[in-house]
Protein backbone atom coordinates (compact mmCIF):
# COMPACT_ATOMS: atom_id res chain seq x y z
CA UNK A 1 98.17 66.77 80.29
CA UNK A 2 100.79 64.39 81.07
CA UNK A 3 102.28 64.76 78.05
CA UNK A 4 102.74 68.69 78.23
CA UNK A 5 104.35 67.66 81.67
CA UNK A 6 107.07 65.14 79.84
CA UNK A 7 107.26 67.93 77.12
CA UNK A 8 108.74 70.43 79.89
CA UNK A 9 110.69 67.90 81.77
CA UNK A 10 112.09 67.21 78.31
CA UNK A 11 113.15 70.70 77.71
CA UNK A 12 114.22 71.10 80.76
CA UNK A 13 116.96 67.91 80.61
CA UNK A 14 118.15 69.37 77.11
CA UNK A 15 118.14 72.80 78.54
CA UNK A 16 120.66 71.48 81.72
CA UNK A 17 122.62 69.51 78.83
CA UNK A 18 123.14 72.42 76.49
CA UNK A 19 124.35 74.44 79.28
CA UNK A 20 126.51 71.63 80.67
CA UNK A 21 127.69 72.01 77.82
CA UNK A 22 128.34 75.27 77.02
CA UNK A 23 130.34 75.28 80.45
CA UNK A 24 132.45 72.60 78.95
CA UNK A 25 133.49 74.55 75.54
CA UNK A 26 134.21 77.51 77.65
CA UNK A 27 136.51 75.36 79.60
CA UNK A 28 138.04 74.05 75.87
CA UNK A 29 138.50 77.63 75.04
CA UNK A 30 140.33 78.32 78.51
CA UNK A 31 142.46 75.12 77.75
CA UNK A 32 143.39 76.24 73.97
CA UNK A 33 144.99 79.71 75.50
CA UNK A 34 146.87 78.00 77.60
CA UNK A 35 148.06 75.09 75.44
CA UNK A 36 148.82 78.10 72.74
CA UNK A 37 150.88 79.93 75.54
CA UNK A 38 152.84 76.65 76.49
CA UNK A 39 153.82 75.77 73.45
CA UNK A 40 155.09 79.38 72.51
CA UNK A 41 156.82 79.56 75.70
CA UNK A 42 158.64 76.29 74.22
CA UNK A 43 159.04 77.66 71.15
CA UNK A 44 160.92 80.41 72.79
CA UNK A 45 163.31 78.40 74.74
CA UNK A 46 164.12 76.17 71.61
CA UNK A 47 164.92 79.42 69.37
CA UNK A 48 167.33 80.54 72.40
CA UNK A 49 169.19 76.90 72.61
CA UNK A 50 169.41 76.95 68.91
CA UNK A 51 170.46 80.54 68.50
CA UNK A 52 173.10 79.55 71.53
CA UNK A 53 174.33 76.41 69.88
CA UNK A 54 174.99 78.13 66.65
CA UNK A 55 177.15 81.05 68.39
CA UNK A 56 178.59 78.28 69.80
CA UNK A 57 179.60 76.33 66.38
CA UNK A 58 180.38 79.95 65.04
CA UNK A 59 183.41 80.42 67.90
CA UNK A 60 184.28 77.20 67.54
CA UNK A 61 185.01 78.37 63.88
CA UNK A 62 187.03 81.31 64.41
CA UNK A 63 183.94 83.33 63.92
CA UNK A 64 183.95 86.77 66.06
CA UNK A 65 180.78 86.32 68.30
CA UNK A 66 180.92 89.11 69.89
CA UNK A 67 177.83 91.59 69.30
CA UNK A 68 178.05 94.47 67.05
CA UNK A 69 181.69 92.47 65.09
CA UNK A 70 180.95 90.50 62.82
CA UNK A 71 178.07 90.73 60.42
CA UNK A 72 177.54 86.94 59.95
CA UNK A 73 176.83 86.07 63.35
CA UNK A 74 174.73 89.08 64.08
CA UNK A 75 172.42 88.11 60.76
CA UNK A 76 172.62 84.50 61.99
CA UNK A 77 171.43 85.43 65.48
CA UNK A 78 169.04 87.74 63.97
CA UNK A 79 167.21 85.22 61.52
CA UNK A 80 167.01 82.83 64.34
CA UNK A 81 164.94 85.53 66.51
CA UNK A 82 162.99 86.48 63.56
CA UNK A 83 162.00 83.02 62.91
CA UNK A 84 161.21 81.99 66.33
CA UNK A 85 158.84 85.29 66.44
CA UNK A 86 156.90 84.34 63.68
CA UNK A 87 156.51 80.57 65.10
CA UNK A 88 155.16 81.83 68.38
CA UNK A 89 153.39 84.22 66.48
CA UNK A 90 151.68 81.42 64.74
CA UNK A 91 151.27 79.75 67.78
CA UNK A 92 149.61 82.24 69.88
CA UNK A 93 147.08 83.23 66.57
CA UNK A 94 145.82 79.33 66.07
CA UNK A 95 145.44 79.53 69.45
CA UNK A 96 143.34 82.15 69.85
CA UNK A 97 141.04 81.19 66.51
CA UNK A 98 141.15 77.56 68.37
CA UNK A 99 139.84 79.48 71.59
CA UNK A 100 137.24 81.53 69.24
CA UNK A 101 135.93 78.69 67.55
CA UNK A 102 135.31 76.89 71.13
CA UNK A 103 133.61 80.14 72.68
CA UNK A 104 131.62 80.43 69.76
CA UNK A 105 130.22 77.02 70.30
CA UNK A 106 129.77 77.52 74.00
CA UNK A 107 127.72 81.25 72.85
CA UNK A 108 125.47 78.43 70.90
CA UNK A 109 124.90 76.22 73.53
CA UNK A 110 123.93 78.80 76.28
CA UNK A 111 121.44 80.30 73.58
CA UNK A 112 120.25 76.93 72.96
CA UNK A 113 119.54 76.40 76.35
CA UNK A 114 118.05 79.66 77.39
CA UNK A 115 115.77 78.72 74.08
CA UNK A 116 115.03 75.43 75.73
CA UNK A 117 114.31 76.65 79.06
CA UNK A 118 111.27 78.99 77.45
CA UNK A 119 110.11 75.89 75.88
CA UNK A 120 110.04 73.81 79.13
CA UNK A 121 108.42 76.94 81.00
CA UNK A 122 105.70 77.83 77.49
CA UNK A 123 105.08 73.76 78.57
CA UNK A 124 104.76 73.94 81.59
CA UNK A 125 102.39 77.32 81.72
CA UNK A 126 100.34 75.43 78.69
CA UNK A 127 99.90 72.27 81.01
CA UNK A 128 98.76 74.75 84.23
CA UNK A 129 96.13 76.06 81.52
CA UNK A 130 94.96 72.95 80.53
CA UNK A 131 94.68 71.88 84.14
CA UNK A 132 92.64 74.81 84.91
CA UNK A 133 90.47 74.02 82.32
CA UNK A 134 89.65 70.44 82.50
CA UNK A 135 89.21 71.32 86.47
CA UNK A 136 86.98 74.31 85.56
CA UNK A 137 84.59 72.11 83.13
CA UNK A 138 84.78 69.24 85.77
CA UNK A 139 83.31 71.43 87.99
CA UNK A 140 80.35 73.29 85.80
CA UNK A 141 80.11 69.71 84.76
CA UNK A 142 79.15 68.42 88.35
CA UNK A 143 77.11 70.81 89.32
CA UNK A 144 75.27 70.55 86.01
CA UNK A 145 74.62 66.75 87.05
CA UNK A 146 73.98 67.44 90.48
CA UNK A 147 71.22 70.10 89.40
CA UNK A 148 69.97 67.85 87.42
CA UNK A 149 69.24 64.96 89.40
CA UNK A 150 67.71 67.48 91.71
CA UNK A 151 65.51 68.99 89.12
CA UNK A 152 66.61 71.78 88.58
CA UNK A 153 67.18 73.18 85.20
């Protein structure tokens, strides 16, 4: 009997760990957006100093900066964009598989615990049987005695 009671209480501790748990991947997968959407942000700003510091080095050169003139600075300035788009593209995917991953494992936990919460309450119901029982046959086995020292059969 007792041990039926330590067998819920059990389940029950892993059952508040597992969702403890699961609140703390959710809160991982929260944190990997918004570390992804930093860093793109960054990303972004660095493409636009770099793209500014090369028309910059281009008119320092004699190149015509000006939009639309001069094909070498326009395909300089449009590489530049192109290649900071794919690296915050890149950023903002392995963020969200990061994210994925970590909500995955939080879905896991919060099954796991609902799974260990049925255990602790299959324990529990199992240990309120058992206790009906042994006070049931206690009983028939009391009056049995009693009858019998009476002399009654």
């Amino acid at each position: 009997m007792s041990s039926a009671s330590n067998a819920a209480t059990a389940y029950g501790s892993q059952a508040d760990a597992a969702a403890t748990n699961a609140l703390i991947a959710e809160r991982a997968a929260a944190s990997a957006y918004t570390t992804g959407s930093d860093q793109a942000a960054n990303i972004e700003q660095r493409g636009a100093q770099t793209k500014a510091s090369q028309t910059a080095a281009m008119a320092a050169n004699g190149i015509d900066v000006t939009a639309g003139s001069s094909g070498t600075a326009d395909n300089v300035r449009a590489s530049t964009d192109y290649a900071t788009t794919q690296d915050v593209n890149t950023t903002l995917a392995n963020a969200a598989r990061s994210a994925a991953g970590y909500t995955q494992q939080s879905q896991n936990y919060s099954n796991s615990a609902g799974a260990l919460r049925a255990a602790a309450s299959s324990s529990s119901s199992t240990l309120t049987g058992v206790s009906s029982l042994i006070t049931g046959a206690t009983s028939v086995a009391s009056n049995w005695y009693r009858n019998q020292r009476a002399g009654v059969s």
